[in-house]
Protein backbone atom coordinates (compact mmCIF):
# COMPACT_ATOMS: atom_id res chain seq x y z
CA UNK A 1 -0.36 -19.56 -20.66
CA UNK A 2 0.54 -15.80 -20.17
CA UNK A 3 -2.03 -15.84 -16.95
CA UNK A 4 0.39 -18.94 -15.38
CA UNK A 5 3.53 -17.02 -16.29
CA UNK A 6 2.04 -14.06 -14.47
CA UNK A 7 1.40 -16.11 -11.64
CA UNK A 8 4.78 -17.44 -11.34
CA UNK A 9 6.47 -14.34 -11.67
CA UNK A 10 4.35 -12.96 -8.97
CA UNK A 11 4.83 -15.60 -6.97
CA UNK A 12 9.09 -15.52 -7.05
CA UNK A 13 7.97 -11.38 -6.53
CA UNK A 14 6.78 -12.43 -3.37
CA UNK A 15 9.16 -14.68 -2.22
CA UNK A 16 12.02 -12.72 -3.25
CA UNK A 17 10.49 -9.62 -1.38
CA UNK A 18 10.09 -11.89 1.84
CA UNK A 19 13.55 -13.35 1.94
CA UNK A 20 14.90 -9.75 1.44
CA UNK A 21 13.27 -8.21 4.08
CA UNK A 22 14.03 -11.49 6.45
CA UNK A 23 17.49 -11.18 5.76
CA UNK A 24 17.45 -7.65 6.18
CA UNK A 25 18.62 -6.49 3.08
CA UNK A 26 15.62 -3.52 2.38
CA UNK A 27 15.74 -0.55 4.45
CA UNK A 28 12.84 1.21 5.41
CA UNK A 29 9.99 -1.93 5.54
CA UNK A 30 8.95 -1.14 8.98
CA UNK A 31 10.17 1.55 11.13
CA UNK A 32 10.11 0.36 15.18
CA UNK A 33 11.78 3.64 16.39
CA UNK A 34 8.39 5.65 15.82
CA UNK A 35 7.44 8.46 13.31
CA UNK A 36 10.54 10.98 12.59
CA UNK A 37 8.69 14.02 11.24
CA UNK A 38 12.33 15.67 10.09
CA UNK A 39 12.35 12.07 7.55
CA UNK A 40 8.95 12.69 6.81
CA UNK A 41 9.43 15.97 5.38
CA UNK A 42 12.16 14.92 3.48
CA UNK A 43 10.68 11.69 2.18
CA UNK A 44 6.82 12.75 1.33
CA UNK A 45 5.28 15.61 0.01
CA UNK A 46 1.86 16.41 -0.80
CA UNK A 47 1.33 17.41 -4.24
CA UNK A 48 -2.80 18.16 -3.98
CA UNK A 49 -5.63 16.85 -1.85
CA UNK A 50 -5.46 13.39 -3.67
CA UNK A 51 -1.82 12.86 -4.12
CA UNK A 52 1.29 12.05 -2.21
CA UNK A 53 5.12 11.79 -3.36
CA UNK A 54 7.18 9.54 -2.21
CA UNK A 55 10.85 10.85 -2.95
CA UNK A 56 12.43 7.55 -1.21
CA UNK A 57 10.40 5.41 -3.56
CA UNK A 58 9.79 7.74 -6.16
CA UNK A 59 6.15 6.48 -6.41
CA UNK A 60 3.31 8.60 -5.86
CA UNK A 61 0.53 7.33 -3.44
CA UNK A 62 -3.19 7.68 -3.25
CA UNK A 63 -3.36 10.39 -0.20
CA UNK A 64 -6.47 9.14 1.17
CA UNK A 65 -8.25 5.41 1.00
CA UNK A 66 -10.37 4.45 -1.77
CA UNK A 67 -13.58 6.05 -1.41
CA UNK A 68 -12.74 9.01 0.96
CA UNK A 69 -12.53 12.76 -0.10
CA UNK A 70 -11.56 16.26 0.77
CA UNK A 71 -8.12 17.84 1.77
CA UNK A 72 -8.75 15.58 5.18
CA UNK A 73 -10.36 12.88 3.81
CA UNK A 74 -13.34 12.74 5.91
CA UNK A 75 -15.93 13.27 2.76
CA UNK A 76 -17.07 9.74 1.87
CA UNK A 77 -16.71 6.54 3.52
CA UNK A 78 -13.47 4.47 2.80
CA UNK A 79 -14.79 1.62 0.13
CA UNK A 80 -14.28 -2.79 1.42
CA UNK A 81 -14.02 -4.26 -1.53
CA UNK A 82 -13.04 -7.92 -2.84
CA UNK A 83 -9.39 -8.04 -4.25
CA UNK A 84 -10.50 -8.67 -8.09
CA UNK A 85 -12.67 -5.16 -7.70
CA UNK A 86 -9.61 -4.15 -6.09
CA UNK A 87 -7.62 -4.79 -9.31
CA UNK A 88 -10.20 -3.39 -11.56
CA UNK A 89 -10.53 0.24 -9.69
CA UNK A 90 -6.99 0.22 -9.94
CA UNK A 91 -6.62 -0.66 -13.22
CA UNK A 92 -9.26 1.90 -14.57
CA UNK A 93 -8.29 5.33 -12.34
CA UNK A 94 -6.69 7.97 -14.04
CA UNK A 95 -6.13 10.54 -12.23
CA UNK A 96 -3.58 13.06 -10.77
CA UNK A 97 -1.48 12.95 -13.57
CA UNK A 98 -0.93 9.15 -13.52
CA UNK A 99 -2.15 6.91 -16.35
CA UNK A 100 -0.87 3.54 -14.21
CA UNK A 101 -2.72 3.78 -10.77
CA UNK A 102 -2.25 0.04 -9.04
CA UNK A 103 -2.48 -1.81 -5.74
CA UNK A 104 1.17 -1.37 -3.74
CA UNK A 105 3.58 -4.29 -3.44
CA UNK A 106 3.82 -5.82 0.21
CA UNK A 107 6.53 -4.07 0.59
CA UNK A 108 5.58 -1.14 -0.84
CA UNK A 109 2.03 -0.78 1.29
CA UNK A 110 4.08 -2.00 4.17
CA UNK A 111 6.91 0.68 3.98
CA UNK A 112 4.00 3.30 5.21
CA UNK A 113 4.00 1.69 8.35
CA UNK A 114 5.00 4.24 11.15
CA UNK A 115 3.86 3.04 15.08
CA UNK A 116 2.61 6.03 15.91
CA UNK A 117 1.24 6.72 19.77
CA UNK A 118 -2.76 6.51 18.09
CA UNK A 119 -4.68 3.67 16.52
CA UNK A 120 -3.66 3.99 13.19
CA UNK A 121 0.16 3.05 12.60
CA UNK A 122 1.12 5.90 9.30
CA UNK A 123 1.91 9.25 9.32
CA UNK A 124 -1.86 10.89 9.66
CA UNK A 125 -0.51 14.66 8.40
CA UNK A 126 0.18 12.70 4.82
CA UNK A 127 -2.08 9.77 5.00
CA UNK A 128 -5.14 10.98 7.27
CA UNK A 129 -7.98 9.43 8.09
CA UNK A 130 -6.79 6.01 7.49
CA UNK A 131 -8.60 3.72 8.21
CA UNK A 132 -7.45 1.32 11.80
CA UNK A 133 -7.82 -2.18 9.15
CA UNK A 134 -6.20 -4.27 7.29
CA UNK A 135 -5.34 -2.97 3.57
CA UNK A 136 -4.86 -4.80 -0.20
CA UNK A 137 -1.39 -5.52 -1.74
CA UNK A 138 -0.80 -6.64 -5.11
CA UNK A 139 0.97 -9.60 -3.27
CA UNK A 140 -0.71 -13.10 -3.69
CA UNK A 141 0.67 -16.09 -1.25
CA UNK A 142 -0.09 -18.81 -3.30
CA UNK A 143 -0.46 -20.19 -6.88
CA UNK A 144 -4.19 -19.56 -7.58
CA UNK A 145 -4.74 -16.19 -6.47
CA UNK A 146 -6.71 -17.54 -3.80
CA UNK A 147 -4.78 -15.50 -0.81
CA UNK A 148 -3.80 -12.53 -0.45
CA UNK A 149 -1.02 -10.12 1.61
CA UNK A 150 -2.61 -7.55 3.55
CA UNK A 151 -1.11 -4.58 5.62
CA UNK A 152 -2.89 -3.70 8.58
CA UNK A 153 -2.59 -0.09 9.63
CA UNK A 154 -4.45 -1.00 13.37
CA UNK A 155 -0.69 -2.75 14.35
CA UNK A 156 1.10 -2.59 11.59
CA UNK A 157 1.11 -6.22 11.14
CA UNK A 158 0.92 -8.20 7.57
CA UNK A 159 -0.92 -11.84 7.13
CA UNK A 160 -2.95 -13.36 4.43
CA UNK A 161 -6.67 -12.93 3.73
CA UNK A 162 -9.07 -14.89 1.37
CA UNK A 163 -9.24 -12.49 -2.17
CA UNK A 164 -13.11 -12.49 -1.48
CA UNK A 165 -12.73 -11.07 1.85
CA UNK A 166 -13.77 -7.23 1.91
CA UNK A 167 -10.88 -4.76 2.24
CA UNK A 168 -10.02 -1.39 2.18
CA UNK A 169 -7.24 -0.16 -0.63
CA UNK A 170 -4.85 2.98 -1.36
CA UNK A 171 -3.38 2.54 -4.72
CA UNK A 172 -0.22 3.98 -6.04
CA UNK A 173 1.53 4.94 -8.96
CA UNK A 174 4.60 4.51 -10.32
CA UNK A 175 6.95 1.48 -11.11
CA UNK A 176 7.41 -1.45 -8.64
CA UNK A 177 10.25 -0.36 -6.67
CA UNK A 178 12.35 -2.09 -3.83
CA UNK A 179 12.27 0.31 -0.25
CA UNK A 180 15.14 1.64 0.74
């Protein structure tokens, strides 16, 4: 019973998110104008090697992908996973000062998106190494958990993938919040 209500709520989550940014109504979801580095400053700041704040969310972000390293997150290789692992790396990291670690809202994953002359659409000096692929969201599209929203950081689109597809993840922390 508690499982369907979770689904449910997700699903109005989801809906609700999509007719807000349709009608326009949260700032911030995708930036077309390009990356402005003054914002940047402003908005994010890097609180260690593993850790980003986001003072226009409040939330603090995973600074590189799931599986990568270092202050420039080139030690590793950035982890494709299915989307229940996905929930359960989330759901057991504790790190950086955050007990809550989870997978970002569509919204949330998709307000990183900067278009950015290079193949990876996000702001490399706080996010580098991304990887040029589609990324989880805690953001299913149907009833059954069956698909998933995805982010891609390649072109910045979002679409739906299978939750046993393979993909990469950056988690956050924090409470859900609306952009913008």
């Amino acid at each position: 019973m508690q499982a369907q209500i979770l689904i449910y709520i997700t699903t109005f989550i989801f809906y609700t998110s999509a007719l807000l940014i349709h009608d326009g109504l949260i700032a911030g979801v995708t930036n077309k104008q390009g990356s402005d580095s003054a914002t940047n400053i402003k908005r994010f700041k890097i609180r260690n090697a593993q850790a980003v704040e986001d003072h226009q969310t409040g939330l603090i972000w995973q600074r590189c992908s799931w599986g990568l390293k270092g202050n420039d997150c080139a030690m590793g290789d950035a982890s494709r996973v299915p989307w229940q692992e996905a929930l359960l790396i989330a759901s057991t990291r504790s790190t950086e000062g955050c007990e809550t670690w989870r997978l970002p809202s569509l919204v949330e994953l998709n307000s990183l998106v900067e278009p950015q002359s290079g193949d990876v659409q996000i702001d490399q000096h706080y996010f580098p190494n991304t990887q040029a692929t589609w990324y989880w969201t805690a953001t299913t599209f149907d009833l059954t958990n069956s698909w998933i929203k995805v982010v891609s950081f390649a072109d910045g689109s979002q679409f739906d993938s299978l939750a046993t597809n393979s993909g990469v993840l950056r988690l956050v922390c924090g409470e859900h919040h609306r952009v913008g």
